[in-house]
N, C-alpha and C. Protein backbone atom coordinates (compact mmCIF):
# COMPACT_ATOMS: atom_id res chain seq x y z
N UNK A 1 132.42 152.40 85.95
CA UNK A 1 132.47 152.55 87.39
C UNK A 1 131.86 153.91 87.76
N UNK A 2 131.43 154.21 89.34
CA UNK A 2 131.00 155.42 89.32
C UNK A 2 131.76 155.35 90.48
N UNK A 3 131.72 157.11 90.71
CA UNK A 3 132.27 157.64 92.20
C UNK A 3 131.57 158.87 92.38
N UNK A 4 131.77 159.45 93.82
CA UNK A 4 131.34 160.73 93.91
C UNK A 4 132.71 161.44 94.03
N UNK A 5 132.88 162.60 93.64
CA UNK A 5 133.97 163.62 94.04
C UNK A 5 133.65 164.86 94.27
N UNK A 6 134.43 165.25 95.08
CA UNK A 6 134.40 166.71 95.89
C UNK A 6 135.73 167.50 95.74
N UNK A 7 135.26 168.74 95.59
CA UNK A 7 136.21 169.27 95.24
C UNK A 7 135.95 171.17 96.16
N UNK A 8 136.98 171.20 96.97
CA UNK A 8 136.62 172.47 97.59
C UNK A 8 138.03 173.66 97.64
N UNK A 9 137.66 174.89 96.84
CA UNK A 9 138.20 176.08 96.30
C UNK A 9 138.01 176.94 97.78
N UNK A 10 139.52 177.60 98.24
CA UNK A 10 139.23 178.34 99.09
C UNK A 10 140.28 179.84 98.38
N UNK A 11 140.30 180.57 98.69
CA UNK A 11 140.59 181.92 98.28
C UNK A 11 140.64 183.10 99.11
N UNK A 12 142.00 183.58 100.02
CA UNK A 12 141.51 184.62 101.27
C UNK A 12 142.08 185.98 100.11
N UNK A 13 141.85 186.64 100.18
CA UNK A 13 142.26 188.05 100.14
C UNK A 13 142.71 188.84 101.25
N UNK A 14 143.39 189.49 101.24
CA UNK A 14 144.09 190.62 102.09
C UNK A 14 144.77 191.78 101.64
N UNK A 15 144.31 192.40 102.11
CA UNK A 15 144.04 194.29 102.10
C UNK A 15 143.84 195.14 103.02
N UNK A 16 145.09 196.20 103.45
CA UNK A 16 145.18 196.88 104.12
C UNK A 16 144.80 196.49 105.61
N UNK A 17 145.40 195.51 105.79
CA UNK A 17 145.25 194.53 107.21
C UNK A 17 144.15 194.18 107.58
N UNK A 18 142.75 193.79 106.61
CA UNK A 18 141.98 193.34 106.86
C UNK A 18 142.03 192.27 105.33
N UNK A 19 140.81 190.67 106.14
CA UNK A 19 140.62 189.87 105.19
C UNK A 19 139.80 189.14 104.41
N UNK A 20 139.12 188.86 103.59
CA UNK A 20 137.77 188.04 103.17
C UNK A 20 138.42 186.47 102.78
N UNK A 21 137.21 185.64 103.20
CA UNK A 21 138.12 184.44 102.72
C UNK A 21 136.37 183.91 102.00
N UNK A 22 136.87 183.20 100.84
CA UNK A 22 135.81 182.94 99.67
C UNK A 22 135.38 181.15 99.79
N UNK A 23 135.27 180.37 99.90
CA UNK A 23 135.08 178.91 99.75
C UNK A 23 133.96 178.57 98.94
N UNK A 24 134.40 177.99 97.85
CA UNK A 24 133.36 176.92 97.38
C UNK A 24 133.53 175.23 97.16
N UNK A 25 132.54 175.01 97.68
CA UNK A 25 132.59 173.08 97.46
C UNK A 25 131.31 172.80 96.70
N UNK A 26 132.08 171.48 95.82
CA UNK A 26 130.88 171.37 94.68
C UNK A 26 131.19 169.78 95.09
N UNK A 27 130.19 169.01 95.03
CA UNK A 27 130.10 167.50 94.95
C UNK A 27 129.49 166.98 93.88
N UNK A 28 129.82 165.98 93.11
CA UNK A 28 129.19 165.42 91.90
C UNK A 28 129.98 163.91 91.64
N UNK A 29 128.89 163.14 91.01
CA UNK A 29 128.65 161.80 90.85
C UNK A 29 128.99 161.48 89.53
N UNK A 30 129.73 161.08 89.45
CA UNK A 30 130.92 160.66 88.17
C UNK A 30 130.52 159.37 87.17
N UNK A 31 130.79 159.20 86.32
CA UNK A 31 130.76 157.71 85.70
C UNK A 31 132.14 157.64 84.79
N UNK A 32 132.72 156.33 84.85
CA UNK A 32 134.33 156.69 84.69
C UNK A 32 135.16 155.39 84.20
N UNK A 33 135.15 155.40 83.32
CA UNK A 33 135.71 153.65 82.27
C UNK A 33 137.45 153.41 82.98
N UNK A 34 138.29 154.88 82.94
CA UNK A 34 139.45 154.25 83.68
C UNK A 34 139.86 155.33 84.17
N UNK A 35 141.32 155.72 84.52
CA UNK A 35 141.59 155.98 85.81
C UNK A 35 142.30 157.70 85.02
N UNK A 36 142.04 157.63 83.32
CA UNK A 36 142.17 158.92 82.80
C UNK A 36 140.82 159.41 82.78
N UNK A 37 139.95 158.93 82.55
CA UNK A 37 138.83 159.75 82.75
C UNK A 37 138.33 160.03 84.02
N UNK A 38 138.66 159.10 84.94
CA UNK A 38 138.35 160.14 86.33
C UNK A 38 139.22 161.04 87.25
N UNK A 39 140.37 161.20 86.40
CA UNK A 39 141.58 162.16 86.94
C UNK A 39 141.13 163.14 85.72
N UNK A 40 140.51 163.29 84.51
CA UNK A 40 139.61 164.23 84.01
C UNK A 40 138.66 164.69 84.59
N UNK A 41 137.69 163.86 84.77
CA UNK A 41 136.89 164.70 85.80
C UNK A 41 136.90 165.35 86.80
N UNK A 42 138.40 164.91 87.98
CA UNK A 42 138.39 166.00 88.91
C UNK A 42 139.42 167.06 88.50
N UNK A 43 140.16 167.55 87.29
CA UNK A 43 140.09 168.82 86.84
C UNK A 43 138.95 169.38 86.30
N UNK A 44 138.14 168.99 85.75
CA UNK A 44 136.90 169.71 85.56
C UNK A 44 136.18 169.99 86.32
N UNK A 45 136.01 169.44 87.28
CA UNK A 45 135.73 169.93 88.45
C UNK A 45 136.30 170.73 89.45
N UNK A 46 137.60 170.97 89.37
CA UNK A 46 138.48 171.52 89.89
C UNK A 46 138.43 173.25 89.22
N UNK A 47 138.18 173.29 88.00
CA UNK A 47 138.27 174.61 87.41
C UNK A 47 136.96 174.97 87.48
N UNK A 48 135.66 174.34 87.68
CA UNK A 48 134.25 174.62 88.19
C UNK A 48 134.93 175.59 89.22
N UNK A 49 135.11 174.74 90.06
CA UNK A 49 134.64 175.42 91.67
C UNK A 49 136.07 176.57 91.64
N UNK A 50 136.87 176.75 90.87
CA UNK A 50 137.84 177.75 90.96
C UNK A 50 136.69 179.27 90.33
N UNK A 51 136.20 178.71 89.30
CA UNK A 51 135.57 179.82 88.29
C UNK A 51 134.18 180.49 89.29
N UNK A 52 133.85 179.44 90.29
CA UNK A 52 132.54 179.75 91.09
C UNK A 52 133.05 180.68 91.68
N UNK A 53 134.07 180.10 92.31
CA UNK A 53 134.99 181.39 93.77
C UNK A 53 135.01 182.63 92.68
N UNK A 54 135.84 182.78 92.32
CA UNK A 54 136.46 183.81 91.67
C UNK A 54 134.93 184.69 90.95
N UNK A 55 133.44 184.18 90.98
CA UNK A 55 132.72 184.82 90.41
C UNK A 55 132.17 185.50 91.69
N UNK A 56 132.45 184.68 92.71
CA UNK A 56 131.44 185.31 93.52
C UNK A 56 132.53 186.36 94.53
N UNK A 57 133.42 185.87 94.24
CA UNK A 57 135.01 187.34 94.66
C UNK A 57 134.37 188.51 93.81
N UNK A 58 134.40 188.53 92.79
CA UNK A 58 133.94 189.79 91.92
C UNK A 58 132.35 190.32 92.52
N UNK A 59 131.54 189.48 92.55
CA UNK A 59 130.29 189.64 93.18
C UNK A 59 130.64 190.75 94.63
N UNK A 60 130.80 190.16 95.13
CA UNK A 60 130.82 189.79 96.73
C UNK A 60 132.04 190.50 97.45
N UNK A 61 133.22 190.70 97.04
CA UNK A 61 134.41 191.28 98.06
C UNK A 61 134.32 192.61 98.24
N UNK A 62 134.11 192.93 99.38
CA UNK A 62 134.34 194.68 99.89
C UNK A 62 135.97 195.08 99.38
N UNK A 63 136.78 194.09 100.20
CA UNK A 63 138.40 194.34 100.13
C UNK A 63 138.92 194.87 98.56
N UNK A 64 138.06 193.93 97.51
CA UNK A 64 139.00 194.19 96.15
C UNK A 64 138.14 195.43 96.04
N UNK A 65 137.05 195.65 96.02
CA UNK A 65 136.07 197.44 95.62
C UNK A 65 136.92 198.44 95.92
N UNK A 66 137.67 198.03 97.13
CA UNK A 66 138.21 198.99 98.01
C UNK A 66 139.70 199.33 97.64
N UNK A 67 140.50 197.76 97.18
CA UNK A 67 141.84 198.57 96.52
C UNK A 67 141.77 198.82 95.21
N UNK A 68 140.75 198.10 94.49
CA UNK A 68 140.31 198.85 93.02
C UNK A 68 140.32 200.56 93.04
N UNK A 69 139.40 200.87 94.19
CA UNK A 69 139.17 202.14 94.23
C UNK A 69 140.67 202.96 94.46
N UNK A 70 141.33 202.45 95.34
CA UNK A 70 142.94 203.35 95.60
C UNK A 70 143.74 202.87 94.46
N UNK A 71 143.63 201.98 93.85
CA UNK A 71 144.69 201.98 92.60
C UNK A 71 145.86 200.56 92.84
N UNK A 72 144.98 200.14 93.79
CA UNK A 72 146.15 198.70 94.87
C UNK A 72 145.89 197.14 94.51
N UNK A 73 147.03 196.31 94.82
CA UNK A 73 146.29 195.30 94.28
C UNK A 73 146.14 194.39 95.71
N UNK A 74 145.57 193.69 95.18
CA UNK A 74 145.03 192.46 96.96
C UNK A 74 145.93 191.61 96.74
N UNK A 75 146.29 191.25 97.90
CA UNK A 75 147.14 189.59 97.89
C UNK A 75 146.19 188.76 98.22
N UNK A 76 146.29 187.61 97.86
CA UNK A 76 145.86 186.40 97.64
C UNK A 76 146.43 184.97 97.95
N UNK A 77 145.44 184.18 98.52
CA UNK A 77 146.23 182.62 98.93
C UNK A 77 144.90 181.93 98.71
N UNK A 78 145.70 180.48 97.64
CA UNK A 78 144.63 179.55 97.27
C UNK A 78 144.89 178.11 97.98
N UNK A 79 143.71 177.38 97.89
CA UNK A 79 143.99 176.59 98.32
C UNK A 79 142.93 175.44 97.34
N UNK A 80 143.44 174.40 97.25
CA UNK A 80 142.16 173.52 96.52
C UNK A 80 142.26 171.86 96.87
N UNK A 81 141.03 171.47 97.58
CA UNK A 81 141.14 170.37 97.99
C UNK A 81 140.07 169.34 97.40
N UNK A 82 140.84 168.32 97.24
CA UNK A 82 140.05 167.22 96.27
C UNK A 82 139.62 165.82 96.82
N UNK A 83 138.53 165.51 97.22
CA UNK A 83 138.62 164.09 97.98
C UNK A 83 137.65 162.98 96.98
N UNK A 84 137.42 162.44 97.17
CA UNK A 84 136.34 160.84 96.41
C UNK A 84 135.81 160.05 97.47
């Protein structure tokens, strides 16, 4: 059988009363014999688009540079949504 699945990683940070919020969505076209291999595939897909966010947080966030630099840590809220 095939399907498509989507899978979208969101990630805000907050620091010192300001916030960045990160999103990634990845879509991909599956092929899938039963109903363990395509509840496999959307964790693998699920830890894709977690590992994307989180690369481009390191890339990309002013907020974490900024409590890195004072010695602070960021709070954080995830969110991860999965559709077919």
């Amino acid at each position: 059988m095939r399907a498509v699945i989507t899978k979208r990683y969101t990630r805000k940070l907050s620091y010192n009363y300001n916030s960045e919020e990160f999103c990634t969505e990845v879509t991909k076209e599956i092929e899938y014999k039963d109903k363990t291999e395509y509840l496999a595939e959307h964790e693998k897909l699920a830890a894709q688009v977690k590992a994307l966010t989180s690369i481009d947080i390191e890339k990309n966030s002013v907020l974490l540079r900024d409590a890195a630099d004072n010695g602070d840590a960021v709070i954080t809220k995830e969110h991860t949504v999965g559709s077919h």
